[in-house]
N, C-alpha and C. Protein backbone atom coordinates (compact mmCIF):
# COMPACT_ATOMS: atom_id res chain seq x y z
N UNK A 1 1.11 17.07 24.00
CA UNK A 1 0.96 15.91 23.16
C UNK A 1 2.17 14.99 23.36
N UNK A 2 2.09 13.89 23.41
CA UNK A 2 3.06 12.54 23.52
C UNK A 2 3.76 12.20 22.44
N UNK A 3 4.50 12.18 22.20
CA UNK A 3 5.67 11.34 21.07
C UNK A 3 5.63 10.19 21.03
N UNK A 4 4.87 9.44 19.82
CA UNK A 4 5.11 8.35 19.53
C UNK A 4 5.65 8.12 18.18
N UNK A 5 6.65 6.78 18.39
CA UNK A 5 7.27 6.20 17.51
C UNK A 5 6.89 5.18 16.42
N UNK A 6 6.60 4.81 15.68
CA UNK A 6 6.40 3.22 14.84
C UNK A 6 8.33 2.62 14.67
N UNK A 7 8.22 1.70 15.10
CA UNK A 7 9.54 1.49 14.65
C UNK A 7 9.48 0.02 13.81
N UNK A 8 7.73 -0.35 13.94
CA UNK A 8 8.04 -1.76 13.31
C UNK A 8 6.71 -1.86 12.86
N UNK A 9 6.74 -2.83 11.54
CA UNK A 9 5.14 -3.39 10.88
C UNK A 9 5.19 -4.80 10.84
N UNK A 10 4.54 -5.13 10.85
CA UNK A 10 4.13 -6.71 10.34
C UNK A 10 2.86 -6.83 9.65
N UNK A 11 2.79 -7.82 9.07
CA UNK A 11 1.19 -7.75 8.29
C UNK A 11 1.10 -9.64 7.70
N UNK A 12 0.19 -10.14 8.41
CA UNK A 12 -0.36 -11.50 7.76
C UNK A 12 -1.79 -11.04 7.18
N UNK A 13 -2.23 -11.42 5.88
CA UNK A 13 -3.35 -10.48 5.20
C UNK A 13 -3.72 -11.44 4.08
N UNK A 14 -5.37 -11.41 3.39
CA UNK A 14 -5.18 -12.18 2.20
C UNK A 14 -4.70 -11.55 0.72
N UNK A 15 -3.98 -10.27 1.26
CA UNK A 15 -3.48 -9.46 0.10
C UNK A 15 -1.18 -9.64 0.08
N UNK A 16 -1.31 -10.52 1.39
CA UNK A 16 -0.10 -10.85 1.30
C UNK A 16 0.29 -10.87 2.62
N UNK A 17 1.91 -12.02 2.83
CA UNK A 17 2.11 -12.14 4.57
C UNK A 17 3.41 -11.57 5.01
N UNK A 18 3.52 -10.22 4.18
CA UNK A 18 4.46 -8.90 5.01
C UNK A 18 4.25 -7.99 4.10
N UNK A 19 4.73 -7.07 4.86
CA UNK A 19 4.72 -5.80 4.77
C UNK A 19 4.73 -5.40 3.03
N UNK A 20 5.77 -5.78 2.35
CA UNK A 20 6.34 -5.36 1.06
C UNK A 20 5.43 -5.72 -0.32
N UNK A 21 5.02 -7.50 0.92
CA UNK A 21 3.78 -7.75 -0.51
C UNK A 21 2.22 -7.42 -0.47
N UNK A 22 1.87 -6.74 0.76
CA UNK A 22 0.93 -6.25 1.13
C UNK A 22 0.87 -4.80 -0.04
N UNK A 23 1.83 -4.22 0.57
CA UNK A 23 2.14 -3.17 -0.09
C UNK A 23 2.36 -2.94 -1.99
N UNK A 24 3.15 -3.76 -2.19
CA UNK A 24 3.13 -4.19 -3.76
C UNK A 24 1.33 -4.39 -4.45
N UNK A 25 0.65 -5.28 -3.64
CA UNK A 25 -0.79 -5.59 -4.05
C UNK A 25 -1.31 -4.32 -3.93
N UNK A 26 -1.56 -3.40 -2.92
CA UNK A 26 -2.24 -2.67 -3.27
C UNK A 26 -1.98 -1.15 -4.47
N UNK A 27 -0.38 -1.33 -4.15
CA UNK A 27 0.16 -0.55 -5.56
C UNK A 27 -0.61 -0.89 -6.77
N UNK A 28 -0.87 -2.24 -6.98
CA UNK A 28 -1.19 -2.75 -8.07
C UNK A 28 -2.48 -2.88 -8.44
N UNK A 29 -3.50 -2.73 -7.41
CA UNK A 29 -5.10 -3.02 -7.45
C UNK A 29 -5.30 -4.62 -6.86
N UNK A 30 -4.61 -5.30 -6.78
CA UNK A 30 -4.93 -6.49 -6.52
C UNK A 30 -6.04 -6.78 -5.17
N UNK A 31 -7.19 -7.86 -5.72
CA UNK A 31 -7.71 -7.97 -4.76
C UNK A 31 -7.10 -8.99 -3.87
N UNK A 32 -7.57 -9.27 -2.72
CA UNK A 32 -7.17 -10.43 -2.11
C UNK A 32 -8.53 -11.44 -1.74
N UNK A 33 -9.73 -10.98 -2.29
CA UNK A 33 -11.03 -11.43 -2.28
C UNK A 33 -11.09 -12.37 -3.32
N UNK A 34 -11.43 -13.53 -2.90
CA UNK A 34 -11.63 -15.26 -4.23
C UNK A 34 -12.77 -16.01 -3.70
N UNK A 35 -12.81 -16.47 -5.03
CA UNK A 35 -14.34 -17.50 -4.50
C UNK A 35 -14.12 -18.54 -3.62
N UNK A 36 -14.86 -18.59 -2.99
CA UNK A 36 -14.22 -20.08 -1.71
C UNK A 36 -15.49 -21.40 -1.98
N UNK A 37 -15.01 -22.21 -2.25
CA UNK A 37 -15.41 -23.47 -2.25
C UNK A 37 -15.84 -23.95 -0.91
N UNK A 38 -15.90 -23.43 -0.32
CA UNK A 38 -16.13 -24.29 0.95
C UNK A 38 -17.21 -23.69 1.35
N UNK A 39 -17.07 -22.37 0.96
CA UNK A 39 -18.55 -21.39 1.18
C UNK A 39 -19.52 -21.80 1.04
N UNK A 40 -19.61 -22.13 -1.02
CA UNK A 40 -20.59 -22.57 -1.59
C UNK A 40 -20.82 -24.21 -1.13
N UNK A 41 -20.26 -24.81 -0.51
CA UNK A 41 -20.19 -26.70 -0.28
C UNK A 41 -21.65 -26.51 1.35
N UNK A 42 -20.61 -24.93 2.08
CA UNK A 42 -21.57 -25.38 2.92
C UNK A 42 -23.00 -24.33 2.76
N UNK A 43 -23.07 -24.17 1.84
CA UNK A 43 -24.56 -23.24 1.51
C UNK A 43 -24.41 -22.18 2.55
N UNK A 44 -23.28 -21.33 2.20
CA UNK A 44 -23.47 -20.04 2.64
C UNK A 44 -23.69 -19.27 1.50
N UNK A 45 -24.77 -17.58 1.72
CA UNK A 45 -25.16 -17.09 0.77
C UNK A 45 -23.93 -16.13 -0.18
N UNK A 46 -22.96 -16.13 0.41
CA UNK A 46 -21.76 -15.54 -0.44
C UNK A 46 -20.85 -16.37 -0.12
N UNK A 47 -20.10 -16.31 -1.26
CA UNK A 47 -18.76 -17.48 -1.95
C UNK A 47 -17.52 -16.89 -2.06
N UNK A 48 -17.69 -15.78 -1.31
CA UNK A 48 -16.18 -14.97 -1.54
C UNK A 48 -15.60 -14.90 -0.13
N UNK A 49 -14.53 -14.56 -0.31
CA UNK A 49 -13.89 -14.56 1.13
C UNK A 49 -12.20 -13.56 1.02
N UNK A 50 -11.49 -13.07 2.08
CA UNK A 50 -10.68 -13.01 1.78
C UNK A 50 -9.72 -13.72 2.19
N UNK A 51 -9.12 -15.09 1.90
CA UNK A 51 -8.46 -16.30 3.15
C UNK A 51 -6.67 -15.56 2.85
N UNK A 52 -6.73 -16.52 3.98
CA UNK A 52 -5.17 -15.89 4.06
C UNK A 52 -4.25 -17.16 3.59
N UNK A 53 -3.20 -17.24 2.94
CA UNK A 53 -3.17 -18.43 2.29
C UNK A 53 -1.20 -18.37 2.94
N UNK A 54 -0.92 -19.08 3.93
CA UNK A 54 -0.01 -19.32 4.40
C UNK A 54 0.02 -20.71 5.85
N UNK A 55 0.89 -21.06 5.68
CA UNK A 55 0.85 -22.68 6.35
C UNK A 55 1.62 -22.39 8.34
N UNK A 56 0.82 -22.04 8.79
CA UNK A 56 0.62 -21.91 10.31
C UNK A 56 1.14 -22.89 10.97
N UNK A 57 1.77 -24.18 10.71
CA UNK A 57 1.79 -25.51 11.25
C UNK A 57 3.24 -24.97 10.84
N UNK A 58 3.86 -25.01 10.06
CA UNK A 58 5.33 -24.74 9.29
C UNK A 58 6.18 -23.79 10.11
N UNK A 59 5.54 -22.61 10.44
CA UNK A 59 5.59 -21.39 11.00
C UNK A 59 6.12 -21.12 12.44
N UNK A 60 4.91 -22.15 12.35
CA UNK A 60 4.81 -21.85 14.23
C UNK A 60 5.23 -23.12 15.19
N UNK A 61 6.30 -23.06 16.16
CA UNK A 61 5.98 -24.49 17.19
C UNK A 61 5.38 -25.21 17.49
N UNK A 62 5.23 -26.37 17.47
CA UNK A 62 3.40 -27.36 17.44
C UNK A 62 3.59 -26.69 19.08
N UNK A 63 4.57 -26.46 20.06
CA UNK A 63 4.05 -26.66 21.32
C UNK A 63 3.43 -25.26 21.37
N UNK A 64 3.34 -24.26 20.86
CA UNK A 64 3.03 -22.98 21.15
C UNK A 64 1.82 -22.85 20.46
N UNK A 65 1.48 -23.16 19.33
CA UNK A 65 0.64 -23.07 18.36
C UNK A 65 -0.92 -23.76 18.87
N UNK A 66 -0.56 -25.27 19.55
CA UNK A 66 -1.52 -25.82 20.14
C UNK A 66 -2.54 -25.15 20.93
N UNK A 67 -2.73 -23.83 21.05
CA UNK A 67 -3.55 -22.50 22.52
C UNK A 67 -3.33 -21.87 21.65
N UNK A 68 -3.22 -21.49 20.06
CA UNK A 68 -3.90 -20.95 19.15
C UNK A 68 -4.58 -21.41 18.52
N UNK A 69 -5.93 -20.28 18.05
CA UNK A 69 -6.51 -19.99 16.48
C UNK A 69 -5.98 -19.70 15.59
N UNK A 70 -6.52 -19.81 14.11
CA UNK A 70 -6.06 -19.09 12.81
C UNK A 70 -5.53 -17.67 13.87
N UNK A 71 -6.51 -17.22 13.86
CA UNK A 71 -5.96 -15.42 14.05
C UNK A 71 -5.24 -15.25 14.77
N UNK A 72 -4.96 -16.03 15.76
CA UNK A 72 -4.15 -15.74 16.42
C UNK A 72 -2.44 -15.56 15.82
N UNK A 73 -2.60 -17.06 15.52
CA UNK A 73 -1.46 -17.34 14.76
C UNK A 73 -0.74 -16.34 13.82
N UNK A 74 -1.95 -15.66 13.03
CA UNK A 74 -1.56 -14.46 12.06
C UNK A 74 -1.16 -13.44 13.04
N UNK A 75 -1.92 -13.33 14.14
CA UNK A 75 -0.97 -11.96 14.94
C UNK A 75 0.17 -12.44 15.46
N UNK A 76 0.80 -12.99 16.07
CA UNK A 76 1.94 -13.85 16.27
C UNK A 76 2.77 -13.85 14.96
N UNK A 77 2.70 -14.43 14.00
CA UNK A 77 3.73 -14.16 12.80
C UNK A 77 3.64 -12.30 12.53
N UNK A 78 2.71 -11.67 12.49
CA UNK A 78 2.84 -10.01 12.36
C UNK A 78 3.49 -9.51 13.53
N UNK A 79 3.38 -9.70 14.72
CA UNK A 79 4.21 -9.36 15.92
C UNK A 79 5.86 -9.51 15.61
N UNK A 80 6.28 -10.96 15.66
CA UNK A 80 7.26 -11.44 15.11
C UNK A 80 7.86 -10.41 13.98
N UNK A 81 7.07 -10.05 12.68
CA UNK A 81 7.58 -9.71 12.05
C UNK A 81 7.62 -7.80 12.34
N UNK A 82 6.63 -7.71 12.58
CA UNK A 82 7.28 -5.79 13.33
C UNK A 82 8.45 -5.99 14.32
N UNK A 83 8.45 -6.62 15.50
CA UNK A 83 9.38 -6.89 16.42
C UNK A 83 11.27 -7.21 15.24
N UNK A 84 10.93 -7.88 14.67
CA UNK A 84 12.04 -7.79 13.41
C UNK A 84 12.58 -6.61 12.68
N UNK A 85 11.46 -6.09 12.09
CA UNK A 85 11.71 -4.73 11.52
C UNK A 85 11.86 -3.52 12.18
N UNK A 86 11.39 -3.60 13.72
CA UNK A 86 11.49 -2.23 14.40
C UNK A 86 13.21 -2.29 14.70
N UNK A 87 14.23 -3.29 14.82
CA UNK A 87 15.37 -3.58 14.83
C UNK A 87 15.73 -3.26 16.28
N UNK A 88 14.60 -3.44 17.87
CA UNK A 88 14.81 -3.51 18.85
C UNK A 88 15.12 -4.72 19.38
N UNK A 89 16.25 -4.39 20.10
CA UNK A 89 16.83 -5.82 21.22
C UNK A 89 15.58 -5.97 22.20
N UNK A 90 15.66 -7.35 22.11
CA UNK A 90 14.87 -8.02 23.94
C UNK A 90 14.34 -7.26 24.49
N UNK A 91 15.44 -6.09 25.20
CA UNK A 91 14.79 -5.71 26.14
C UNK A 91 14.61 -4.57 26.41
N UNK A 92 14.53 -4.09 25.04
CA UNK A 92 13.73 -3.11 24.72
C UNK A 92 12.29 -3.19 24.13
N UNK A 93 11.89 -3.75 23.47
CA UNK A 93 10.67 -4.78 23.33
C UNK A 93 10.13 -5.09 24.52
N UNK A 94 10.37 -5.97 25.83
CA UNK A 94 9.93 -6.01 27.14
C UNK A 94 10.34 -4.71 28.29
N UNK A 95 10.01 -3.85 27.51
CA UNK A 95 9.98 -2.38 28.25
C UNK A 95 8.32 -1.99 28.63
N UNK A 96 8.20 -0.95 29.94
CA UNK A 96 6.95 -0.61 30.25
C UNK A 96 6.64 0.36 29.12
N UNK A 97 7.39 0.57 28.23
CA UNK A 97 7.48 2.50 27.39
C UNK A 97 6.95 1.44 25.79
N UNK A 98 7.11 0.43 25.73
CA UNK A 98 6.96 -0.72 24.46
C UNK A 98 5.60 -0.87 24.36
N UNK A 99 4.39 -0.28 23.16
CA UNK A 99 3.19 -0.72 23.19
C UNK A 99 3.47 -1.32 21.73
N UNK A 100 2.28 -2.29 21.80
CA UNK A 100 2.20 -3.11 20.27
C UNK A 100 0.18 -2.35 19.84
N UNK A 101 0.48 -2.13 18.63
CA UNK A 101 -1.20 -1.85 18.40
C UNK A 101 -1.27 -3.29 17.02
N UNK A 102 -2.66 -3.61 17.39
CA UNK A 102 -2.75 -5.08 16.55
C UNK A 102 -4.23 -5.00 16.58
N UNK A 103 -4.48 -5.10 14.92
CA UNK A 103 -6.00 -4.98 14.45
C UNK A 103 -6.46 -6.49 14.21
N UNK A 104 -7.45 -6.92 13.60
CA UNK A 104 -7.76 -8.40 13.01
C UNK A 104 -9.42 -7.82 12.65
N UNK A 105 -9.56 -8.61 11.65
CA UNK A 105 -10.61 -8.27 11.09
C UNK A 105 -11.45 -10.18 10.79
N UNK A 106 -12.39 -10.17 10.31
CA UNK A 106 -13.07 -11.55 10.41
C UNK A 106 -12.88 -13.16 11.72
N UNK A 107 -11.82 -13.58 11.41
CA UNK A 107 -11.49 -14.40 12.77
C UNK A 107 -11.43 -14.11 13.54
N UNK A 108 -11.26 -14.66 15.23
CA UNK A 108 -11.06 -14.06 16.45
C UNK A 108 -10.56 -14.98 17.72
């Protein structure tokens, strides 16, 4: 069997956009599921959603950002933020032995 490490998390989510408040919400029960207005405007049959409520334009470089999606963008700020918390230099991060695992759920 192989030894693997976690040395880092990140999390953009509609339950929160790191790790601590992700974590806090679900300590707490909190949903991250709300009615969406835009749902019901465009006559879709459910009005709920779980949006992610953080400003992507603020965040991110217009020049980099421009060859992203929403989701993308959210994996990019979660990358960013595991790459932070795993507390690896450069170039250890751009190692062949360095894997990233990255889920996304609804966008794409």
């Amino acid at each position: 069997m192989r030894r693997v490490v976690v040395t880092g998390m990140g999390i953009v989510s509609c339950l929160g956009n790191d790790v601590s408040t992700v974590l806090e919400s679900l300590r707490l029960g909190r949903s991250g599921i709300k009615f969406n207005e835009e749902y019901r405007d465009r006559g879709f049959r459910s009005h709920v959603s779980g949006s992610v409520n953080i400003d992507l334009d603020e965040l991110i470089d217009r020049k980099l950002k421009r060859f992203m999606g929403d989701a993308a963008g959210y994996a990019y700020l979660s990358m960013q933020q595991a790459v932070a918390d795993s507390g690896l230099a450069e170039d250890q991060v751009s190692n062949v032995r360095t894997g990233l695992i990255a889920g996304s759920g609804g966008a794409s």
